[in-house]
N, C-alpha and C. Protein backbone atom coordinates (compact mmCIF):
# COMPACT_ATOMS: atom_id res chain seq x y z
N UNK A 1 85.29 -35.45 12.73
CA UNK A 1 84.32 -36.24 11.99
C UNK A 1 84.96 -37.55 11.55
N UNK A 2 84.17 -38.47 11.27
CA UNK A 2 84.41 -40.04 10.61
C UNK A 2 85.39 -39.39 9.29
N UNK A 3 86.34 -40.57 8.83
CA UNK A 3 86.50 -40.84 7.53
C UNK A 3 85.04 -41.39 7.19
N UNK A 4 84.56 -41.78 7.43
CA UNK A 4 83.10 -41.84 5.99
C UNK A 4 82.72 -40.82 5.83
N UNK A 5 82.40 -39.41 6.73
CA UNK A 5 82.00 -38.80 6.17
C UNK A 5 82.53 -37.61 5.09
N UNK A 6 84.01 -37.80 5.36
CA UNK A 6 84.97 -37.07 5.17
C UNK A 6 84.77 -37.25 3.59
N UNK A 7 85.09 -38.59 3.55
CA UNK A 7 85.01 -39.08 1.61
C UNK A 7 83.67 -39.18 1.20
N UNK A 8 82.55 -38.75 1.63
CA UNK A 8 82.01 -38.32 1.18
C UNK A 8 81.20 -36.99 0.75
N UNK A 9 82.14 -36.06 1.79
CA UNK A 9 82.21 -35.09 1.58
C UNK A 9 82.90 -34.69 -0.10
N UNK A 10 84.10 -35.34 -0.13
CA UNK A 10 84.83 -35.41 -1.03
C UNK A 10 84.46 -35.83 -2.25
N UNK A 11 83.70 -37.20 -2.09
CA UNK A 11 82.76 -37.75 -3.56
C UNK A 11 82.04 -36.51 -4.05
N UNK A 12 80.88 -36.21 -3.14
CA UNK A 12 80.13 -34.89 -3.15
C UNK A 12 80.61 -33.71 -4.01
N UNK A 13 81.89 -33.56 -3.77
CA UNK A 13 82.66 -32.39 -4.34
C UNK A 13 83.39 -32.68 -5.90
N UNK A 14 83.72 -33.99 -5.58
CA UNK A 14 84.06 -34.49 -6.88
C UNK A 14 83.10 -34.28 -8.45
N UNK A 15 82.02 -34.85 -7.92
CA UNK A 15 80.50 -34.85 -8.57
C UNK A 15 80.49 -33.79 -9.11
N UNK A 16 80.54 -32.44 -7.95
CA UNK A 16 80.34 -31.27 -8.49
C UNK A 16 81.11 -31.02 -9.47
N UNK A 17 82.32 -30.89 -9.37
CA UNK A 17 83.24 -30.32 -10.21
C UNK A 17 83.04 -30.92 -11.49
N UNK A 18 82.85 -31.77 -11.61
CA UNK A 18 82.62 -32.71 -12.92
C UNK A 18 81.17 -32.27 -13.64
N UNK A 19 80.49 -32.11 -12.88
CA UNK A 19 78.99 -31.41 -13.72
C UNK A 19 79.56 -30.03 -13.74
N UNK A 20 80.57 -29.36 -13.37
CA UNK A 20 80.80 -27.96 -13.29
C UNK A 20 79.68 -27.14 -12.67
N UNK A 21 79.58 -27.32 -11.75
CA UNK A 21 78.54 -26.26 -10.81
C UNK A 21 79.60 -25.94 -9.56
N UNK A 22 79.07 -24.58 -9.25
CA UNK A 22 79.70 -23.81 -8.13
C UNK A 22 78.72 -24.58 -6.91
N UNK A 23 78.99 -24.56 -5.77
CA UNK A 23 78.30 -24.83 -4.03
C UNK A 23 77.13 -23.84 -4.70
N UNK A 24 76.63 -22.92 -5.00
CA UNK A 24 75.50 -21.88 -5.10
C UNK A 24 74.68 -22.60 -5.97
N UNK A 25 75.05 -22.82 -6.75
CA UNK A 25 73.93 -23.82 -8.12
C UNK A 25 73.78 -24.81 -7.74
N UNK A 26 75.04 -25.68 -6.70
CA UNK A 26 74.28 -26.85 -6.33
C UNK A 26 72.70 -27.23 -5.30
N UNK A 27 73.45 -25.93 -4.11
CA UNK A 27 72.41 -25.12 -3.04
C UNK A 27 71.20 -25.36 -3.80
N UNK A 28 71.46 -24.61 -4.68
CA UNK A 28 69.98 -24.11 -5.91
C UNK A 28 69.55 -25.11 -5.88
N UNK A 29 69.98 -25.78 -6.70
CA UNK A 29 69.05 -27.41 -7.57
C UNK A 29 68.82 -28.07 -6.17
N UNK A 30 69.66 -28.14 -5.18
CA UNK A 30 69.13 -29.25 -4.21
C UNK A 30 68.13 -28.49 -3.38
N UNK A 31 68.13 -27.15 -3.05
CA UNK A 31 67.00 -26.62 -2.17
C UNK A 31 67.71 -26.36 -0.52
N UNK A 32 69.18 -26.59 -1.03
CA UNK A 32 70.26 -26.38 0.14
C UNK A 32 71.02 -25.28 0.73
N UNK A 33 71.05 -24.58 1.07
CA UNK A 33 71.64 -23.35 1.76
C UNK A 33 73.26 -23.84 1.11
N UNK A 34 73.93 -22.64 0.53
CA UNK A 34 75.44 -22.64 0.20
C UNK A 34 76.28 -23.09 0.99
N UNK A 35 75.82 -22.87 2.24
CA UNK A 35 76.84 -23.03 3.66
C UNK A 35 76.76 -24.52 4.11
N UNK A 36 75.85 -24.93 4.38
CA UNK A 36 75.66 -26.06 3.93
C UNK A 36 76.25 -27.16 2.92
N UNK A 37 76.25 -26.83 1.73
CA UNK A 37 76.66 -27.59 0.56
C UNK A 37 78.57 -27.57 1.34
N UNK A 38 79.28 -26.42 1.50
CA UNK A 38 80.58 -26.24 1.68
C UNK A 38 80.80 -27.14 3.14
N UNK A 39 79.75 -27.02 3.87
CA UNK A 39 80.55 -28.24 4.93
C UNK A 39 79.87 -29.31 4.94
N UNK A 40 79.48 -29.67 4.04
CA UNK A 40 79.25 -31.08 3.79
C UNK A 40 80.18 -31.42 2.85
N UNK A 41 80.56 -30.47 2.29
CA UNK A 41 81.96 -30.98 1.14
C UNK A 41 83.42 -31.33 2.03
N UNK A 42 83.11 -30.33 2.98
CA UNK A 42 84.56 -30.74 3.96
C UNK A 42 84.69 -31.45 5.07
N UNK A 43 83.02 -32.26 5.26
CA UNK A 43 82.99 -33.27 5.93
C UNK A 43 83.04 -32.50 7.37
N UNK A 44 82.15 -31.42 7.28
CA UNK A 44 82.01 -30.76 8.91
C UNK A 44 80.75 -30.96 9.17
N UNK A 45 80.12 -31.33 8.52
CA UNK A 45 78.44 -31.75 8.59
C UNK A 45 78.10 -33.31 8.48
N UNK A 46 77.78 -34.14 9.59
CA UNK A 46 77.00 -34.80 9.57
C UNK A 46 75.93 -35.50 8.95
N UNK A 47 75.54 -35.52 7.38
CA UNK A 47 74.47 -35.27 6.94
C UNK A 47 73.74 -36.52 6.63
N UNK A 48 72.36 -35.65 6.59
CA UNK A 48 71.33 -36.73 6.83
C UNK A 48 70.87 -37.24 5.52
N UNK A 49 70.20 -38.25 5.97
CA UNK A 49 69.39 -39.01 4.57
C UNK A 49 68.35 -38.36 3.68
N UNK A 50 67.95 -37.21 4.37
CA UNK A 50 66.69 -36.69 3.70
C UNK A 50 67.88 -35.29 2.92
N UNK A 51 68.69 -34.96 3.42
CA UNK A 51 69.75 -34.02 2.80
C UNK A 51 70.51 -34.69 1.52
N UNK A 52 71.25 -35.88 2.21
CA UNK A 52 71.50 -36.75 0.31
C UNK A 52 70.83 -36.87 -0.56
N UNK A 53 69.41 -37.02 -0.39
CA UNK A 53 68.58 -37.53 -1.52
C UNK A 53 68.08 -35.58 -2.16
N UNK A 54 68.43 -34.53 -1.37
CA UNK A 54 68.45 -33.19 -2.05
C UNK A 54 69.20 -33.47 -3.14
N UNK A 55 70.85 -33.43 -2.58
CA UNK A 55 72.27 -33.30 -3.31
C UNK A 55 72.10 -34.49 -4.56
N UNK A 56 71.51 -35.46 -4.13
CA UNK A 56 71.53 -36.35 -5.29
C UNK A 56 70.65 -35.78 -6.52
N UNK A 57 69.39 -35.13 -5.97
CA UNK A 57 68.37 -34.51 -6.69
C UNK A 57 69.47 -33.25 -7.32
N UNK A 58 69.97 -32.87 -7.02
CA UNK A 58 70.70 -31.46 -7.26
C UNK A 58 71.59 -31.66 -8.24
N UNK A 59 72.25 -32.40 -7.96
CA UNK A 59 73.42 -33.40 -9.18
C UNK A 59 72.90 -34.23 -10.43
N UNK A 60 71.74 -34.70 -10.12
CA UNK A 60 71.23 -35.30 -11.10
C UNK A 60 71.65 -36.49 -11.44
N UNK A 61 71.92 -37.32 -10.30
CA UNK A 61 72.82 -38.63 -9.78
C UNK A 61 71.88 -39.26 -8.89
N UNK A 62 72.67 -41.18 -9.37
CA UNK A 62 71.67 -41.82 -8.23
C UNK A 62 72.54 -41.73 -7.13
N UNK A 63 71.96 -42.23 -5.67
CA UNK A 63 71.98 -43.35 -4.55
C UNK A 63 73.60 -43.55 -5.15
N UNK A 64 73.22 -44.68 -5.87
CA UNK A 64 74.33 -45.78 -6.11
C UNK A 64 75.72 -44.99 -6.48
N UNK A 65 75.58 -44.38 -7.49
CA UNK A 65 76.13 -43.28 -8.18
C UNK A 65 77.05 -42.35 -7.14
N UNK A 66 76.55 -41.93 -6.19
CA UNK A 66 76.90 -41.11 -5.25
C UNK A 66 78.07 -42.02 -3.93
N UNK A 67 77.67 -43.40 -3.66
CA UNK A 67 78.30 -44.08 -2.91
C UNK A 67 78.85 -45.13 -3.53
N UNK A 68 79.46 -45.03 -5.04
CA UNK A 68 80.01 -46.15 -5.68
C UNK A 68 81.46 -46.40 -5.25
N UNK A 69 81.96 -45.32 -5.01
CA UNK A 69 83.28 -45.21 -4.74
C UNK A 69 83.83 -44.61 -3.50
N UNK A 70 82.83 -44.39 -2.91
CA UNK A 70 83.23 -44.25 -1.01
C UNK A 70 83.99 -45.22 -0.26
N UNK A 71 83.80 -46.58 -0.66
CA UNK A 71 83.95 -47.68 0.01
C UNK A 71 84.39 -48.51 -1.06
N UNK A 72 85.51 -48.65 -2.02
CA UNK A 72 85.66 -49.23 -2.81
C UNK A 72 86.41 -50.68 -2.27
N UNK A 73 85.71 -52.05 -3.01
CA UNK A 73 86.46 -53.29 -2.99
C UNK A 73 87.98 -53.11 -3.67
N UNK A 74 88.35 -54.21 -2.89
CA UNK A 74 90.15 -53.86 -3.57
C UNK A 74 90.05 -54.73 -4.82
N UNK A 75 89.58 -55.79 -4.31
CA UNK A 75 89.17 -56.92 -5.78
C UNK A 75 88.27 -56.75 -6.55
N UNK A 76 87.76 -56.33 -7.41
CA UNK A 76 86.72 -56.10 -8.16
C UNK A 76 86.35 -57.54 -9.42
N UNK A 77 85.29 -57.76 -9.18
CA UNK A 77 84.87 -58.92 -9.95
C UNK A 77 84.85 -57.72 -11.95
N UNK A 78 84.49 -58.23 -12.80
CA UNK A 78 84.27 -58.20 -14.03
C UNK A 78 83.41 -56.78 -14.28
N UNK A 79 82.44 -56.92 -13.23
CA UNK A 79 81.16 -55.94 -13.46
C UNK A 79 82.18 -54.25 -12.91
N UNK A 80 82.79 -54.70 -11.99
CA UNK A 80 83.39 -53.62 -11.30
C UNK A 80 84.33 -53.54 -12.36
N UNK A 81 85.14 -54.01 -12.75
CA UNK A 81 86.29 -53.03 -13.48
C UNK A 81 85.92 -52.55 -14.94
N UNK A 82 84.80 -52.90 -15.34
CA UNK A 82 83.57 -52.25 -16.63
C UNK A 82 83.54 -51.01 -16.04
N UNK A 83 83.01 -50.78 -14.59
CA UNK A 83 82.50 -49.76 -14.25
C UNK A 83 83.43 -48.44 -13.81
N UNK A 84 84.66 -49.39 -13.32
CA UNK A 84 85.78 -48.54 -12.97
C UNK A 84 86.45 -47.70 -14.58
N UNK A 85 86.54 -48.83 -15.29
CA UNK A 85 86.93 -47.93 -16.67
C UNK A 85 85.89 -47.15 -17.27
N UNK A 86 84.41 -47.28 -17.62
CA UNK A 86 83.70 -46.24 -17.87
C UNK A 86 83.61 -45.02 -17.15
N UNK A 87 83.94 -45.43 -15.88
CA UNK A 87 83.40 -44.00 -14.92
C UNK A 87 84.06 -42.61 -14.90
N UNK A 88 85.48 -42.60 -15.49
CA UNK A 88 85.74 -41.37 -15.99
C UNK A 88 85.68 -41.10 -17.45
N UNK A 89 84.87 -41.74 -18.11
CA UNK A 89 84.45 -41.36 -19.95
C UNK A 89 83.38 -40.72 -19.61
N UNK A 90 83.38 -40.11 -20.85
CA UNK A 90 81.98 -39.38 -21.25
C UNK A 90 80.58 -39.22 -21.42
N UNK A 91 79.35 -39.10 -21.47
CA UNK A 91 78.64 -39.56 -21.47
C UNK A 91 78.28 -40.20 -22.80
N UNK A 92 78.93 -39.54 -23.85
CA UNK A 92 78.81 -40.03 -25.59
C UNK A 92 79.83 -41.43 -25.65
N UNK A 93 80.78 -41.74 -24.69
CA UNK A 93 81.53 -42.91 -24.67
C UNK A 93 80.50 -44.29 -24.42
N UNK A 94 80.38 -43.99 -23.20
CA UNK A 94 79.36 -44.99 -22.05
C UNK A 94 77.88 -44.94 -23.30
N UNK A 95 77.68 -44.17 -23.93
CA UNK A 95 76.69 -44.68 -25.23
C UNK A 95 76.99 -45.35 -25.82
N UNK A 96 78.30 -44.89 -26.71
CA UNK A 96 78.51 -45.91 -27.71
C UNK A 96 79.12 -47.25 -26.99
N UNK A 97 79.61 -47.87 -25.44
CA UNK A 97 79.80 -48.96 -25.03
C UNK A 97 78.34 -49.84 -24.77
N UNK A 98 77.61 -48.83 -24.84
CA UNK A 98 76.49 -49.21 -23.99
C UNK A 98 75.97 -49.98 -25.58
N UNK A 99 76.09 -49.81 -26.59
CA UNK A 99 75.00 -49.95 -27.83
C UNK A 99 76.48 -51.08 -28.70
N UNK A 100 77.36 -50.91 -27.94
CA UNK A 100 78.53 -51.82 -28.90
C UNK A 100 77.70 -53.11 -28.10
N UNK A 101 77.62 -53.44 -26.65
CA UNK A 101 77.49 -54.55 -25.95
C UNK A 101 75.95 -55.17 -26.27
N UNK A 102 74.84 -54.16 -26.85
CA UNK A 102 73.83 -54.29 -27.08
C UNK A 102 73.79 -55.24 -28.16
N UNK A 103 74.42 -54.68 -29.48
CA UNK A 103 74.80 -55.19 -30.09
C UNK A 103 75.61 -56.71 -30.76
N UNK A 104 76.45 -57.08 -29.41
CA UNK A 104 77.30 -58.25 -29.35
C UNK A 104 76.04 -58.99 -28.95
N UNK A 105 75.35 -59.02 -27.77
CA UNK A 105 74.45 -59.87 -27.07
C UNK A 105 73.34 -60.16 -28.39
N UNK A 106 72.92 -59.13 -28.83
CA UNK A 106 71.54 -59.20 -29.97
C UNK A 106 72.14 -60.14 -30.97
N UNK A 107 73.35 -60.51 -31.60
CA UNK A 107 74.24 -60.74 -32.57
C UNK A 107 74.08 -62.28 -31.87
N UNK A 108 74.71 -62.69 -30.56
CA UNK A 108 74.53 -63.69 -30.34
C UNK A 108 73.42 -64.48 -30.01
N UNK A 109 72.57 -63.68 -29.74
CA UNK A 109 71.27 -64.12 -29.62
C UNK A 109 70.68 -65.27 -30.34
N UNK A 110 70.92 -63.99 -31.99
CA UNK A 110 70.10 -64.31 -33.71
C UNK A 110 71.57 -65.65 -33.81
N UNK A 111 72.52 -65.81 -33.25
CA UNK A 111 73.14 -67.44 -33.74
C UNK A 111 72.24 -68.79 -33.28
N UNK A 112 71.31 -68.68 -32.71
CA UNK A 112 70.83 -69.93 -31.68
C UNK A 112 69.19 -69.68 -32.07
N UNK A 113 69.11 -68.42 -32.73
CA UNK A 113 67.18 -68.31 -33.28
C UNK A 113 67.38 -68.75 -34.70
């Protein structure tokens, strides 16, 4: 098989582990056979577009989400290394960054109203 599909076999698996679901619960939520889920994790499956948008459904993840880091730039502009440092915090982290920046912008706003 491709290295693309290989790492994304691997993203795939990553995902999982991080929501903590076994290949069987993922199967579940996506509507995917177990056997399935395991060789698409090891990049022995080919898989199709109408099968990602299961696993994405299954994970509870976007598109974007799913192929952010398959193909990573070596240079990352501003937006990318925001994203690179949030992406292993928490979801209570990425809140409170999300409502600190809300905050700065609203703040600068009310200087110029």
């Amino acid at each position: 098989m491709s290295e693309l599909i290989i790492r994304l076999g691997d993203r795939i698996r990553q995902i999982r582990k991080e929501k903590q679901l076994s290949q069987e619960e993922l199967g579940e939520l996506s509507g995917l056979h177990t056997n399935y889920i395991g060789q698409v994790e090891r990049g022995e499956k080919n898989v199709t577009i109408e099968s990602l948008e299961k696993i994405v459904v299954g994970l509870d993840i976007s598109m974007e989400h799913l192929f952010r880091y398959i193909d990573p730039v070596d240079q990352q502009d501003e937006l990318g290394q925001i994203n690179e440092l949030l992406s292993s915090r928490s979801d209570q982290d990425k809140a409170m960054v999300l409502h600190v920046i809300k905050n700065i912008f609203n703040w600068e706003l009310s200087k110029y109203n």
